[in-house]
C-alpha atoms as a PDB file:
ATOM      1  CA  UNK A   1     -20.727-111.712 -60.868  1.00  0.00           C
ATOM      2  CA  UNK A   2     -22.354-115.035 -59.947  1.00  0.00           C
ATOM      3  CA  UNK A   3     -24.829-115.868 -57.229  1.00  0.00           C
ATOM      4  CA  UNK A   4     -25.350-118.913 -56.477  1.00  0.00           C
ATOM      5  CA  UNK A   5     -28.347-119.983 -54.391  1.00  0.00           C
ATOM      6  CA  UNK A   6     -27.967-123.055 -52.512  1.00  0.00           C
ATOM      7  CA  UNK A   7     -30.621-125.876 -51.493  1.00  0.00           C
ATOM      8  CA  UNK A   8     -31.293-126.175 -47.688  1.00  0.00           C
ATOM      9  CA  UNK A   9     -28.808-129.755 -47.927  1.00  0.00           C
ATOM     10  CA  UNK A  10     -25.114-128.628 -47.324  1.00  0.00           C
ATOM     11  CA  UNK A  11     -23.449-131.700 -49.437  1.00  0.00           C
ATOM     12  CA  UNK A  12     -25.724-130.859 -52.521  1.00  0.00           C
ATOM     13  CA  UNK A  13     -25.126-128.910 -55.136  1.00  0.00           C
ATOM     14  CA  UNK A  14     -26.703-125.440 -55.919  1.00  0.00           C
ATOM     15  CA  UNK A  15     -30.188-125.964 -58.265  1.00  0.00           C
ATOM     16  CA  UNK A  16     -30.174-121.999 -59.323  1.00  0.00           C
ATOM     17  CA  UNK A  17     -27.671-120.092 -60.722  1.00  0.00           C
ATOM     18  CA  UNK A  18     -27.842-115.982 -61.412  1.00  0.00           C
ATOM     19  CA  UNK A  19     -25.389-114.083 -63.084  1.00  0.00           C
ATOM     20  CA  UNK A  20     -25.687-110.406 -62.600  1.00  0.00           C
ATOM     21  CA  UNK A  21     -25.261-108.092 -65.705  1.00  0.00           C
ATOM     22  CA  UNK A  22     -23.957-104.455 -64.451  1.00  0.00           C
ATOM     23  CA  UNK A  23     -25.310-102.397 -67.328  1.00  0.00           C
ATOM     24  CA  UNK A  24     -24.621 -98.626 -67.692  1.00  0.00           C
ATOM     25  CA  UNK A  25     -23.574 -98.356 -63.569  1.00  0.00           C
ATOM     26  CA  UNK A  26     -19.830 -99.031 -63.916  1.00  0.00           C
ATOM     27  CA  UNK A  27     -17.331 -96.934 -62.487  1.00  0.00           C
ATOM     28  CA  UNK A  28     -15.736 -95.805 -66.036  1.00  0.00           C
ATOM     29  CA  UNK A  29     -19.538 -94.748 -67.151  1.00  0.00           C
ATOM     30  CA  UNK A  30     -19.745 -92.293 -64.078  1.00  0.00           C
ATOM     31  CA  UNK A  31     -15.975 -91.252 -64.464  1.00  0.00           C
ATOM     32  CA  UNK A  32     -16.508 -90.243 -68.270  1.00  0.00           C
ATOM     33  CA  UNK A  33     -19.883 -88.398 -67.588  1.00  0.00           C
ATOM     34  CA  UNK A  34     -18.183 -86.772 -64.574  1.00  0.00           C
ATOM     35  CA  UNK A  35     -15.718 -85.416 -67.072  1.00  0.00           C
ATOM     36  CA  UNK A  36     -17.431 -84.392 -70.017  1.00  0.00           C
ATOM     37  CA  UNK A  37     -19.962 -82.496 -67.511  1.00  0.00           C
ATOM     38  CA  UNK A  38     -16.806 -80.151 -66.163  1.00  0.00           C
ATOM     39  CA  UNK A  39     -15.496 -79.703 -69.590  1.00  0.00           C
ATOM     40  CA  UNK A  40     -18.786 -78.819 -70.929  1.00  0.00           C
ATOM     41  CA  UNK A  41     -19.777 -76.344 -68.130  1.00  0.00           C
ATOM     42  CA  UNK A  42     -16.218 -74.951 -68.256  1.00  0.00           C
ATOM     43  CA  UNK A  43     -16.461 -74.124 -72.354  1.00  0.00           C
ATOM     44  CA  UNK A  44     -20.402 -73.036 -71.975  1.00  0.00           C
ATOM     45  CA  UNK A  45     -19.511 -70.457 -69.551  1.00  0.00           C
ATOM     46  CA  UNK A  46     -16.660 -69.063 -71.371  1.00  0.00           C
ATOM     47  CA  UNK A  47     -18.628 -68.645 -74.158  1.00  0.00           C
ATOM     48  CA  UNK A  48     -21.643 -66.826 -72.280  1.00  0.00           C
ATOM     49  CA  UNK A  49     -18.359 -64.781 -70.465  1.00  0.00           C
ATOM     50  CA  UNK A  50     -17.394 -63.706 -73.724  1.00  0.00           C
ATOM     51  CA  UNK A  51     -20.996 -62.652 -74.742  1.00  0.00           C
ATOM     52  CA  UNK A  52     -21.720 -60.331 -71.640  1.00  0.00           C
ATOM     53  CA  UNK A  53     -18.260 -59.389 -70.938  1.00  0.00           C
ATOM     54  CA  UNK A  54     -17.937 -60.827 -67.595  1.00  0.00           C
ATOM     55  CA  UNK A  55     -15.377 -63.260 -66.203  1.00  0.00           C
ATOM     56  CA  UNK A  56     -17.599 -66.357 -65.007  1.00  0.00           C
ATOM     57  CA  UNK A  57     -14.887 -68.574 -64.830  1.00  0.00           C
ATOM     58  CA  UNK A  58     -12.099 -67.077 -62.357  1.00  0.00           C
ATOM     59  CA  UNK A  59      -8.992 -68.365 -64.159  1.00  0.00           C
ATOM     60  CA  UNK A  60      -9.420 -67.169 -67.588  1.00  0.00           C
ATOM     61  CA  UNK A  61      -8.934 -64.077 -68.910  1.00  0.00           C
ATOM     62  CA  UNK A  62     -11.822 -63.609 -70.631  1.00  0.00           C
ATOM     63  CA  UNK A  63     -10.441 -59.728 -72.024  1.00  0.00           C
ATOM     64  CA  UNK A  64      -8.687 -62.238 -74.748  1.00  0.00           C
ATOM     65  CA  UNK A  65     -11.371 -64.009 -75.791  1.00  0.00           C
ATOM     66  CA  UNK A  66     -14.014 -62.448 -78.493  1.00  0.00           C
ATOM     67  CA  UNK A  67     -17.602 -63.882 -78.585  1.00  0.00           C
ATOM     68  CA  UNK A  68     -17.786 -64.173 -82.940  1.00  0.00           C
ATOM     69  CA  UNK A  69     -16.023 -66.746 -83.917  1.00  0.00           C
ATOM     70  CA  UNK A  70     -14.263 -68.134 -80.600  1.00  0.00           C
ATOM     71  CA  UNK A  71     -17.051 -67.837 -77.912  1.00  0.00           C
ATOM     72  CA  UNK A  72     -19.644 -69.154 -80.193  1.00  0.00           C
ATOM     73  CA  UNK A  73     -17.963 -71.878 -80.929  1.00  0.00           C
ATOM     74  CA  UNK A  74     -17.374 -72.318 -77.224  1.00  0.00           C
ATOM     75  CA  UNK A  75     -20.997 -71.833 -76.359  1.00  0.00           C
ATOM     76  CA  UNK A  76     -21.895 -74.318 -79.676  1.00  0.00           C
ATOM     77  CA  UNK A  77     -19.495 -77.001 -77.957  1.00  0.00           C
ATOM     78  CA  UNK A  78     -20.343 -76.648 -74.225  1.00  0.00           C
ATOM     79  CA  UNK A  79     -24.240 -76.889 -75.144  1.00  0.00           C
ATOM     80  CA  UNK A  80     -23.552 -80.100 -76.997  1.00  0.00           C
ATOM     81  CA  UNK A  81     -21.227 -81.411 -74.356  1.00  0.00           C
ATOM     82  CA  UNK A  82     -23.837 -81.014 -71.428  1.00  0.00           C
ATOM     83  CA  UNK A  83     -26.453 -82.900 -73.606  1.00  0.00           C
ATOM     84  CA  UNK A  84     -24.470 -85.837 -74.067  1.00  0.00           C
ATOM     85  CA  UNK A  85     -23.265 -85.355 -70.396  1.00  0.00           C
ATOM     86  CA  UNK A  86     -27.245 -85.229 -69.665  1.00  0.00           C
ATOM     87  CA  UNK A  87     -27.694 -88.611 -71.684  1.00  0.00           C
ATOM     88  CA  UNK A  88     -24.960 -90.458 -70.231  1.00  0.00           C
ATOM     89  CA  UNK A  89     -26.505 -89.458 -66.470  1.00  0.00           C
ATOM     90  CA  UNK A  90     -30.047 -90.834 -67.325  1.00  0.00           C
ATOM     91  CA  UNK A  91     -28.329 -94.120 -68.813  1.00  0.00           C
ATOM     92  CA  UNK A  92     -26.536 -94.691 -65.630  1.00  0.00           C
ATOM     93  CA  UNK A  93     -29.753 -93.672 -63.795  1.00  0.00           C
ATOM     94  CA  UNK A  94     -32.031 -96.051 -65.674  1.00  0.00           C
ATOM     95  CA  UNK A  95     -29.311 -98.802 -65.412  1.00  0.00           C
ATOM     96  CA  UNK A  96     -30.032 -99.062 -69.212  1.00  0.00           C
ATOM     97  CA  UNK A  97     -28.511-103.028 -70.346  1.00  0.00           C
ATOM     98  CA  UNK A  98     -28.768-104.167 -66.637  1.00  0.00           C
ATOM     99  CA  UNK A  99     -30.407-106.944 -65.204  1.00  0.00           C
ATOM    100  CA  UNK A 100     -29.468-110.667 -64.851  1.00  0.00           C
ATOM    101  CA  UNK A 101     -29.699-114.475 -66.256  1.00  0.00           C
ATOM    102  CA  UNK A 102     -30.985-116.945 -63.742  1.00  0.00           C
ATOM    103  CA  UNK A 103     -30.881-120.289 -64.389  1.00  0.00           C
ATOM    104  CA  UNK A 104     -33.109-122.542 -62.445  1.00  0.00           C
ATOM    105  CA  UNK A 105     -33.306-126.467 -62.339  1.00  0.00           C
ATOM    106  CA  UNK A 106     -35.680-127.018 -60.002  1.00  0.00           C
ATOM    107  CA  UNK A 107     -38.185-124.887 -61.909  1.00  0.00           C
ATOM    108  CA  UNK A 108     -36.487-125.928 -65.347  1.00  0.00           C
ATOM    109  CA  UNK A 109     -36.646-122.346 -66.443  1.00  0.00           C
ATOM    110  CA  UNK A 110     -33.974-119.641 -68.370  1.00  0.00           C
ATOM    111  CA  UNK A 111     -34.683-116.397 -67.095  1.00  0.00           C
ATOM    112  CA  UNK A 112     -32.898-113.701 -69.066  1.00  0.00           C
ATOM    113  CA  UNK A 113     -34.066-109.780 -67.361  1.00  0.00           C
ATOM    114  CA  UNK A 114     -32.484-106.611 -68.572  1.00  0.00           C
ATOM    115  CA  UNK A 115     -33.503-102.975 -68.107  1.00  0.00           C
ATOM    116  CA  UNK A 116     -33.951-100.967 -71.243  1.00  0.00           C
ATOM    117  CA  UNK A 117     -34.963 -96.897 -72.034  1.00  0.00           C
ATOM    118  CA  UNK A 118     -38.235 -96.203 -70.371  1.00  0.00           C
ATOM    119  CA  UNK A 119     -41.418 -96.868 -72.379  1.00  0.00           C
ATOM    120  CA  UNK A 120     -43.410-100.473 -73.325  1.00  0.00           C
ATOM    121  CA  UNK A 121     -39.479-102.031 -73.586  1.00  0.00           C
ATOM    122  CA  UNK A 122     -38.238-100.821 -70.252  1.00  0.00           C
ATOM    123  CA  UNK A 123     -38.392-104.225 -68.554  1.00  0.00           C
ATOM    124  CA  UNK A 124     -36.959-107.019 -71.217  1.00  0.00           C
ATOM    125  CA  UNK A 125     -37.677-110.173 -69.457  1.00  0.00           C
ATOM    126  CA  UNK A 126     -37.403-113.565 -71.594  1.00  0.00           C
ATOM    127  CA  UNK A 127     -38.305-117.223 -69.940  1.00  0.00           C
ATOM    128  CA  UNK A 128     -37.577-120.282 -71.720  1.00  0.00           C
ATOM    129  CA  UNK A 129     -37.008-123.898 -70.507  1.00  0.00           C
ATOM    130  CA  UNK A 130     -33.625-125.590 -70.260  1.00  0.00           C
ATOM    131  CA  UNK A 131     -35.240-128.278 -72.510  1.00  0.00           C
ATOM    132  CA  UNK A 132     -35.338-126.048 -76.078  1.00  0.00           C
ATOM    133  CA  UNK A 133     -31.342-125.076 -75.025  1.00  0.00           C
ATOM    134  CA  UNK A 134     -28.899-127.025 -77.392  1.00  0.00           C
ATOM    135  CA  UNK A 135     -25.469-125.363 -76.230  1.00  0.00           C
ATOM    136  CA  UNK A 136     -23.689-122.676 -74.768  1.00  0.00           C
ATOM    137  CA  UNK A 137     -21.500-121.141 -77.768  1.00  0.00           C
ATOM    138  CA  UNK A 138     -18.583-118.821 -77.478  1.00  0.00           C
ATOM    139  CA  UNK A 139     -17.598-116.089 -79.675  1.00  0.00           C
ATOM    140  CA  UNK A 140     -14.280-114.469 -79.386  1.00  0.00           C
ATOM    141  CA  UNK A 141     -13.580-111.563 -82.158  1.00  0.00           C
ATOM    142  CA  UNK A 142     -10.075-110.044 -81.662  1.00  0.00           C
ATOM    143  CA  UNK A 143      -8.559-107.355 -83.496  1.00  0.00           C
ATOM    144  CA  UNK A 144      -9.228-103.360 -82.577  1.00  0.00           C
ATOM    145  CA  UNK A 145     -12.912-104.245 -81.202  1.00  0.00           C
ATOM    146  CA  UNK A 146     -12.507-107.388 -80.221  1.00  0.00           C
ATOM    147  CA  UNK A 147     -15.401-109.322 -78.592  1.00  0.00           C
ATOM    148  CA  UNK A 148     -16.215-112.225 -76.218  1.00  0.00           C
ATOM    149  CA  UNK A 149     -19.412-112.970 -76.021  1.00  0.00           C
ATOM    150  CA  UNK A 150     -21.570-115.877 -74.547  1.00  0.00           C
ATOM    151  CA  UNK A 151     -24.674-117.581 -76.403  1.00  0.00           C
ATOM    152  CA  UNK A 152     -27.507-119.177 -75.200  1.00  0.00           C
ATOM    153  CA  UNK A 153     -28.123-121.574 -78.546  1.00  0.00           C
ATOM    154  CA  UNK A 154     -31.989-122.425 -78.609  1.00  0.00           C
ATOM    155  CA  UNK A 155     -33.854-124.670 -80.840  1.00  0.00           C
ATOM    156  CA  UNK A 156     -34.525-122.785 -83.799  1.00  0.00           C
ATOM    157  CA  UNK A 157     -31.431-121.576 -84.376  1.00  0.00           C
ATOM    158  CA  UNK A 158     -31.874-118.588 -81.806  1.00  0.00           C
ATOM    159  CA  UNK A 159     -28.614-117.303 -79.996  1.00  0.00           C
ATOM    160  CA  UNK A 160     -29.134-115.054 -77.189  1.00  0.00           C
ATOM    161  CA  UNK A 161     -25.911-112.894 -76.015  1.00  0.00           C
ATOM    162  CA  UNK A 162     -25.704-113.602 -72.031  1.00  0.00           C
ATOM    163  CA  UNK A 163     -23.097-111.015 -71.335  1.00  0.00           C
ATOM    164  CA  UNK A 164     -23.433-107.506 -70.893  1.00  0.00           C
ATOM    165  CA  UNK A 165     -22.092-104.964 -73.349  1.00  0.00           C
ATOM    166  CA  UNK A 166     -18.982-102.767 -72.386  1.00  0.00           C
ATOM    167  CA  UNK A 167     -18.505-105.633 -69.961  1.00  0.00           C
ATOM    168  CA  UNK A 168     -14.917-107.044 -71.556  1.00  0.00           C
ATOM    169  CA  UNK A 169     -14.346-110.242 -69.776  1.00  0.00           C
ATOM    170  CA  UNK A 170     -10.881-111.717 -70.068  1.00  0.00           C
ATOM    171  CA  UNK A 171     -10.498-114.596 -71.791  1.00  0.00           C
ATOM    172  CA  UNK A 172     -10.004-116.663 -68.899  1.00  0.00           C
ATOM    173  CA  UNK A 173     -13.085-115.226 -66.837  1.00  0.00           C
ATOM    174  CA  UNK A 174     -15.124-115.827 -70.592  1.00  0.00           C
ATOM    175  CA  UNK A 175     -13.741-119.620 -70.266  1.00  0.00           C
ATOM    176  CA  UNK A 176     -14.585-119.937 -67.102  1.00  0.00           C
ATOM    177  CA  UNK A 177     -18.168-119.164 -67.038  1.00  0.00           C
ATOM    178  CA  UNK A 178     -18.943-120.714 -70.331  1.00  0.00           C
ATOM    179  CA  UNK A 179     -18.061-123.792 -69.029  1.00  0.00           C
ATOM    180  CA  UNK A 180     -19.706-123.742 -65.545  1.00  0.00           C
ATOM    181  CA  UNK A 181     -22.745-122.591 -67.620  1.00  0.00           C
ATOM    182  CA  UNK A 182     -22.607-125.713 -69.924  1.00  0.00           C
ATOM    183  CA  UNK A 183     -21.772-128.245 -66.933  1.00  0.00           C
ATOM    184  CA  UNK A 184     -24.526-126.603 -65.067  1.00  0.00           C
ATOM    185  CA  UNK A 185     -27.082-127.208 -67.894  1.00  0.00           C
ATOM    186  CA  UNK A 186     -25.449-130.334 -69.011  1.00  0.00           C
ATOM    187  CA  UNK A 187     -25.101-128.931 -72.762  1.00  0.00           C
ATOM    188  CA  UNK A 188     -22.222-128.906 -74.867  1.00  0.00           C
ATOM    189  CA  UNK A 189     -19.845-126.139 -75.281  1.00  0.00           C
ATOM    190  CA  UNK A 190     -18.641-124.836 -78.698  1.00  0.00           C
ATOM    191  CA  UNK A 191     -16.769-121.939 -80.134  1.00  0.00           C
ATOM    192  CA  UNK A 192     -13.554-122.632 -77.593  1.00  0.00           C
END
């Protein structure tokens, strides 16, 4: 997602450019954490049915089900389910890989902000100056985890990834704002 931010003249062209970085707070993140929440509630209580002999969850039959081996291992997998369910809620909650890349001529300044696990590295917020950047580089992997990834190439050999992770662009969207970002900064593009 791009914002651009316009100078007060309408014929000139926009001096700051943000891209926003979703993070953990897409819809597939709260789908999958959704699910494995229900699943894991539904196998805990059917193993804590089995163990006091009364039917917690209305649709099973719980007469069938013995606690040693089955309802343990029910219990075992529902308690391990609802901790990564538990996980998965706090990383969308802390918007963990979040944040944004602002890129502003008129101050001459990279801003790169993303929002990490909570502690001294909870707010990851790099400045640089357009000045040390050398190029915007592309890397496309394919095969069964493919990648597309942007760069930000800085003197000193230092390549910062500008897109988010889990984010899978298409290669046409990747294209696309690869080369905005290098006509933007005036830098050459490689890797397409």
């Amino acid at each position: 997602m791009i914002n651009n931010i316009a100078n007060t003249t309408k014929l000139s062209k926009p001096k700051i450019r943000r891209y926003i970085i979703i993070g953990e707070r897409r819809i597939s993140n709260y789908w999958w954490a959704c699910l494995i929440l229900l699943g894991s509630c539904g196998f805990l209580l059917s193993g804590i049915s089995a163990y006091i002999g009364v039917n917690l969850v209305p649709f099973l039959q719980i007469k069938d089900l013995s606690f040693f081996p089955q309802g343990l291992l029910m219990s075992f997998y529902g308690s391990i389910g609802l901790l990564l369910s538990l996980y998965w809620w706090f990383n969308i909650f802390w918007n963990v890989g979040g944040g944004f890349n602002e890129f502003n001529k008129l101050d001459n300044s990279i801003r790169i902000f993303r929002w990490g696990y909570p502690g001294k590295t909870r707010r990851i917020d790099l400045s640089y100056s357009i000045k040390e950047v050398m190029a915007i580089k592309v890397l496309l992997k394919q095969g069964l985890d493919s990648q597309r990834t942007i760069f930000l190439k800085l003197k000193g050999n230092r390549e910062i990834p500008l897109t988010g992770i889990g984010e899978p662009l298409t290669l046409k969207e990747i294209e696309k704002q690869a080369s905005e970002l290098a006509n933007f900064l005036q830098v050459p593009l490689e890797g397409l």
